[in-house]
Each structure stands twice: as structure tokens, then as C-alpha cells.
Protein backbone atom coordinates (compact mmCIF):
# COMPACT_ATOMS: atom_id res chain seq x y z
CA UNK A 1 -35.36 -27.73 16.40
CA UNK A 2 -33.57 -27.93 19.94
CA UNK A 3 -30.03 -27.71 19.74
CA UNK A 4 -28.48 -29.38 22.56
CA UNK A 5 -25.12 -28.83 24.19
CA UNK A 6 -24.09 -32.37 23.32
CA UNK A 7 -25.33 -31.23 19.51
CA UNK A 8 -23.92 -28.38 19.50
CA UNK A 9 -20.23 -29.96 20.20
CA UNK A 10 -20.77 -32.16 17.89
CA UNK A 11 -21.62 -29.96 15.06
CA UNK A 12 -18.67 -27.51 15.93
CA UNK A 13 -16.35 -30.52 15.84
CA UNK A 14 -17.44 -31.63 12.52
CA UNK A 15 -16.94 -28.51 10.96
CA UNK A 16 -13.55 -27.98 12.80
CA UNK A 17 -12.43 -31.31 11.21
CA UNK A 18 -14.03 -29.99 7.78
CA UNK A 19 -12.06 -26.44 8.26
CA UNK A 20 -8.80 -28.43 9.17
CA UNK A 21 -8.81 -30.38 6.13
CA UNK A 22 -9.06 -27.23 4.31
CA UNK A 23 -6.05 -25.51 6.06
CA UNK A 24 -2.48 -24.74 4.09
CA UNK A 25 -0.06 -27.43 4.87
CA UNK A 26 3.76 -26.25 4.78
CA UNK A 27 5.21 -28.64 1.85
CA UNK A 28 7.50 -31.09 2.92
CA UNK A 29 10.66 -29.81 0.37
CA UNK A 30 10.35 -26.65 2.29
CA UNK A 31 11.94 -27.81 5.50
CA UNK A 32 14.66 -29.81 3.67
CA UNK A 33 18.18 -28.48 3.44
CA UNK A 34 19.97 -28.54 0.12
CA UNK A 35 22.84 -28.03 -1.31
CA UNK A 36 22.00 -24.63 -2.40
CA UNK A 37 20.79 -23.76 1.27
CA UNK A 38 24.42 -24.06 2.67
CA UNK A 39 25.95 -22.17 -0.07
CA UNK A 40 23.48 -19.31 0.64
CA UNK A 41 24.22 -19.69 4.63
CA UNK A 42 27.97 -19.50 3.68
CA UNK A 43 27.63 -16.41 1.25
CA UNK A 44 25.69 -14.73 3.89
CA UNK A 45 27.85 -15.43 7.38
CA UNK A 46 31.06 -14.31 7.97
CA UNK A 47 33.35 -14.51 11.26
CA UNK A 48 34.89 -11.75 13.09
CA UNK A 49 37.54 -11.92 15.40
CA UNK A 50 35.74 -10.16 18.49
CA UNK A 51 33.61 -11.02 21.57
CA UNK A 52 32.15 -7.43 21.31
CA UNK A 53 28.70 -8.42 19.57
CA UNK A 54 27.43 -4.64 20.89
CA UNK A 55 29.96 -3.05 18.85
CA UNK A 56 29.43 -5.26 15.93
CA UNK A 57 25.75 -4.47 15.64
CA UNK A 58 26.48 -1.13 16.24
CA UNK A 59 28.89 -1.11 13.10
CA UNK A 60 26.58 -3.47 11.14
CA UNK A 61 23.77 -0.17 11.50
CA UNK A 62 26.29 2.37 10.37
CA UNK A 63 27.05 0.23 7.40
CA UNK A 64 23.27 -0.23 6.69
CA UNK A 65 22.70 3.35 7.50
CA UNK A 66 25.53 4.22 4.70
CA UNK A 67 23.65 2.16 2.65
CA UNK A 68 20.55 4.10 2.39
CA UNK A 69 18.42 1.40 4.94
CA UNK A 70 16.05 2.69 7.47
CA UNK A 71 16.61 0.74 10.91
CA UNK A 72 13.03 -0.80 11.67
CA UNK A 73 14.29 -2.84 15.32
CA UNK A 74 16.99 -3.78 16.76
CA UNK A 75 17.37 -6.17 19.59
CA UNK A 76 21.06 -6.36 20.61
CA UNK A 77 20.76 -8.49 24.02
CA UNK A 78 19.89 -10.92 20.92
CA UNK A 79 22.09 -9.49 18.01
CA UNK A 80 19.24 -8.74 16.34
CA UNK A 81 19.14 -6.00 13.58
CA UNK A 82 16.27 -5.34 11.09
CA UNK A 83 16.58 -2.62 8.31
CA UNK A 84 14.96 -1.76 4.87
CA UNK A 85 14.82 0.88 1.98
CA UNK A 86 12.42 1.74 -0.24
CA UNK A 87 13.03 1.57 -4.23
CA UNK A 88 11.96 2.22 -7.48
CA UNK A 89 10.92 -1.08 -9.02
CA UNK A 90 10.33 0.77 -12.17
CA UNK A 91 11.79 -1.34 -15.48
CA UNK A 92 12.18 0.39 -18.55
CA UNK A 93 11.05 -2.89 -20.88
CA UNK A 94 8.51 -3.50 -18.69
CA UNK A 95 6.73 0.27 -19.54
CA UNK A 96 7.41 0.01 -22.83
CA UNK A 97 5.89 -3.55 -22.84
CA UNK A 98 2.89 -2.42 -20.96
CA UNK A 99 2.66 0.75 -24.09
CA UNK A 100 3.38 -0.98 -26.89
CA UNK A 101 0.38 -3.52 -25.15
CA UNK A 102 -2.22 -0.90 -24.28
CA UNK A 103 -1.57 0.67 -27.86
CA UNK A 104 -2.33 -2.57 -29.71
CA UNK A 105 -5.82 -2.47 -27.25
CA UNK A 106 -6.38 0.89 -28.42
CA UNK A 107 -6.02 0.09 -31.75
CA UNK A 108 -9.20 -2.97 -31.18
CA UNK A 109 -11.23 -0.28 -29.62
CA UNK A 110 -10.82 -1.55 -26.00
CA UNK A 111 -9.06 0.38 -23.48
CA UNK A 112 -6.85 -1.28 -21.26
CA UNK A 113 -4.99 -0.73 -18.42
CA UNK A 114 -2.13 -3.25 -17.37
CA UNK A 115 -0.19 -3.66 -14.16
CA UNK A 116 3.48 -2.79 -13.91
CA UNK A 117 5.53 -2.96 -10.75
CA UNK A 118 5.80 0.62 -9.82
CA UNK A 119 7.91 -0.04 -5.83
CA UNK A 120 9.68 -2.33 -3.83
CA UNK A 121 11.18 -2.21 -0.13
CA UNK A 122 14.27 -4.29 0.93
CA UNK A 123 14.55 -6.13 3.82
CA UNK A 124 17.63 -6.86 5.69
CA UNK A 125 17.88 -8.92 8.91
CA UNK A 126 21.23 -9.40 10.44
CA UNK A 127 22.23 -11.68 13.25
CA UNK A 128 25.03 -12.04 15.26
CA UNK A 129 26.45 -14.92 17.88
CA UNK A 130 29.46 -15.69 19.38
CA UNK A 131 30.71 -18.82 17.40
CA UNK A 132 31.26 -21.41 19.82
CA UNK A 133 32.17 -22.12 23.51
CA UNK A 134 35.13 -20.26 24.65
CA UNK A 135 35.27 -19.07 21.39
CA UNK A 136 37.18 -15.39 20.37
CA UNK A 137 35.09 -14.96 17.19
CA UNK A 138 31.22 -13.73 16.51
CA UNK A 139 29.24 -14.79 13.52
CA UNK A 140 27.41 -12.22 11.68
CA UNK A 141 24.78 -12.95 9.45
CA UNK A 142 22.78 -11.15 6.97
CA UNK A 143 19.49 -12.15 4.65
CA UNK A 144 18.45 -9.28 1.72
CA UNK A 145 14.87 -9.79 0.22
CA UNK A 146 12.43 -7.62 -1.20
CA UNK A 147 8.72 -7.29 -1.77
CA UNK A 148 7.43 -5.56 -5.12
CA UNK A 149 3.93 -3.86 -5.71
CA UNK A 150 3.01 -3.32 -8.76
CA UNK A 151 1.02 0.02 -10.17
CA UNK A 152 -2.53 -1.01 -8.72
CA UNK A 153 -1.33 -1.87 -5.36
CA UNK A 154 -0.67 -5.19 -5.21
CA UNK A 155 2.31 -7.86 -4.19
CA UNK A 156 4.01 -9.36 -7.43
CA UNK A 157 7.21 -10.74 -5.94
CA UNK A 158 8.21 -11.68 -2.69
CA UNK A 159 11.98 -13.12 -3.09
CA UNK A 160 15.11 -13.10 -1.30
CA UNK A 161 18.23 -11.65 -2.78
CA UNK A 162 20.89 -13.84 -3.30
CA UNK A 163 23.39 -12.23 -5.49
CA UNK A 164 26.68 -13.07 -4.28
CA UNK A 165 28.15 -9.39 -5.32
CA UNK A 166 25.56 -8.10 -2.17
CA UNK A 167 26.78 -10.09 0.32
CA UNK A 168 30.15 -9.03 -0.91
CA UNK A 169 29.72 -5.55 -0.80
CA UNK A 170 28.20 -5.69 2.45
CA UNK A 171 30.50 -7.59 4.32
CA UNK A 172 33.75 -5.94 2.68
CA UNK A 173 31.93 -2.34 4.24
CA UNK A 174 31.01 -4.30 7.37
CA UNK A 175 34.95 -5.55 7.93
CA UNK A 176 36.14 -1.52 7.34
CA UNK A 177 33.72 -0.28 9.59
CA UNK A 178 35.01 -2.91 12.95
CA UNK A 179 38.55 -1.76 11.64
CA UNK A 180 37.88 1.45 12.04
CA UNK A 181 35.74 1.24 14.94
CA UNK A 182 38.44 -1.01 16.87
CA UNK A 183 41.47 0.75 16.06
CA UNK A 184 39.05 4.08 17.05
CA UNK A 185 39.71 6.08 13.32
């Protein structure tokens, strides 16, 4: 069989149009805005009273830093920051789940090993922009999440943080750290 160019274009189209089909489609709910989307914009943005976004991401790092996070890049012509930390993701229920579990096995004469998560690493990525035209203030803003890997290796949680207590904490070290760094303490 002679495959022509004219054939050839034709088949690869075809299966292009079968392949697209195929493709993962971003759902539509998950560029919508809710109600819970500006509460978690709110909980994670707070104004300061400063032009000086340099000196804001360079307090924003030392609070990070203090914090235990590893700075991963940094961008500050865009007040850009992006930090994370590794952790235990070890649960105590969880293990003794997982024993009580592989015990029971032993007990039917199959031996069993089961999956516990074992790590995680959080991610913080912190923004910053002057609020407005002519404006005396610059919006920082801050996102937590974490990835967890269970015993074996692999991903079992991908999530953002969204406890309101972190975004507390962080900003309440953040606004002591521009004090102190304006006032030069």
C-alpha cells in the first residue's frame, strides 16, 4: 500500500481529532468564583501601609525563613516569593490502623502490606502589589498547600491549606517584622 502525502494528512488528522476528544477538559465549576473563593482571597491578603514592595518581600522571607521554609525563587521586580518545608506526615491512628489491619491479614495467612502517608512538603507562594493608582499601600498575599506521599512513594493528597489560624499567624509575624524593619530595631 502507497501512502500518499494527501493520505498521510488525512490519517494524522483523524487521529488528532480522535486524540482531542480524548484530552482532559478543565470543568466548568473550576473557573467560577464563589463565595468561599473571596473569603479565602480575604483571609489570605492583607494591606500594608508602604510603597517599599523590596523591603516587604524581603521581610516576608525572614518571616518564612523563621518559620522553618526553604526559599525555592524569588522574583521581586514581580513580588514574587516561593518557599516550602518538608514534614512528617506521619499520623499516629493512621499506623495503628494500618497494624491492627496487617495483623488481622496475618491472622488469614496472607501477608499484607498497606500504604500510609509517611511525608509531605508545604508550599507557600506570596505576592505582593501596590494596591491601586497613586496608592500608599501594597497588598501582600500568601497561598499554603501541601503535597503528601505516602510510604510506597506515591501522591495521596494534593490540597491547599486554608486554616484561618495560618494566615493569622503569618501575617501577625509578617506585620512585626515591617515594624521592626521600618523603625530599623
Amino acid at each position: 500500500m502507497v501512502l500518499t502525502f494527501r493520505k498521510v494528512s488525512v490519517l494524522a488528522f483523524a487521529l488528532a481529532f480522535i486524540f482531542a476528544g480524548c484530552a482532559q477538559r478543565i470543568p466548568k465549576e473550576a473557573l467560577e468564583i464563589t463565595s468561599e473563593s473571596l473569603a479565602d482571597r480575604q483571609r489570605q491578603t492583607r494591606r500594608f501601609a508602604t510603597t517599599d514592595e523590596k523591603a516587604l518581600l524581603s521581610s516576608s522571607v525572614a518571616v518564612l525563613q523563621d518559620l522553618g521554609f526553604t526559599l525555592e525563587a524569588s522574583a521581586t521586580e514581580l513580588g514574587l516569593v516561593v518557599a516550602a518545608k518538608d514534614l512528617s506526615a506521619v499520623e499516629p491512628g493512621e499506623i495503628t490502623a494500618v497494624v491492627l489491619v496487617a495483623a488481622i491479614t496475618l491472622l488469614g495467612g496472607a501477608p499484607v502490606v498497606l500504604p500510609w502517608d509517611s511525608k509531605q512538603k508545604v508550599n507557600v507562594s506570596l505576592t505582593t502589589r501596590l494596591s491601586g493608582e497613586n496608592s500608599e499601600n501594597t497588598l501582600v498575599r500568601v497561598t499554603f498547600q501541601r503535597v503528601v506521599w505516602n510510604n510506597q512513594g506515591n501522591v495521596t493528597k494534593t490540597e491547599p491549606l486554608n486554616e484561618a489560624r495560618l494566615y493569622q499567624e503569618f501575617f501577625e509575624k509578617l506585620s512585626k517584622a515591617v515594624f521592626l524593619d521600618a523603625n530599623e530595631l
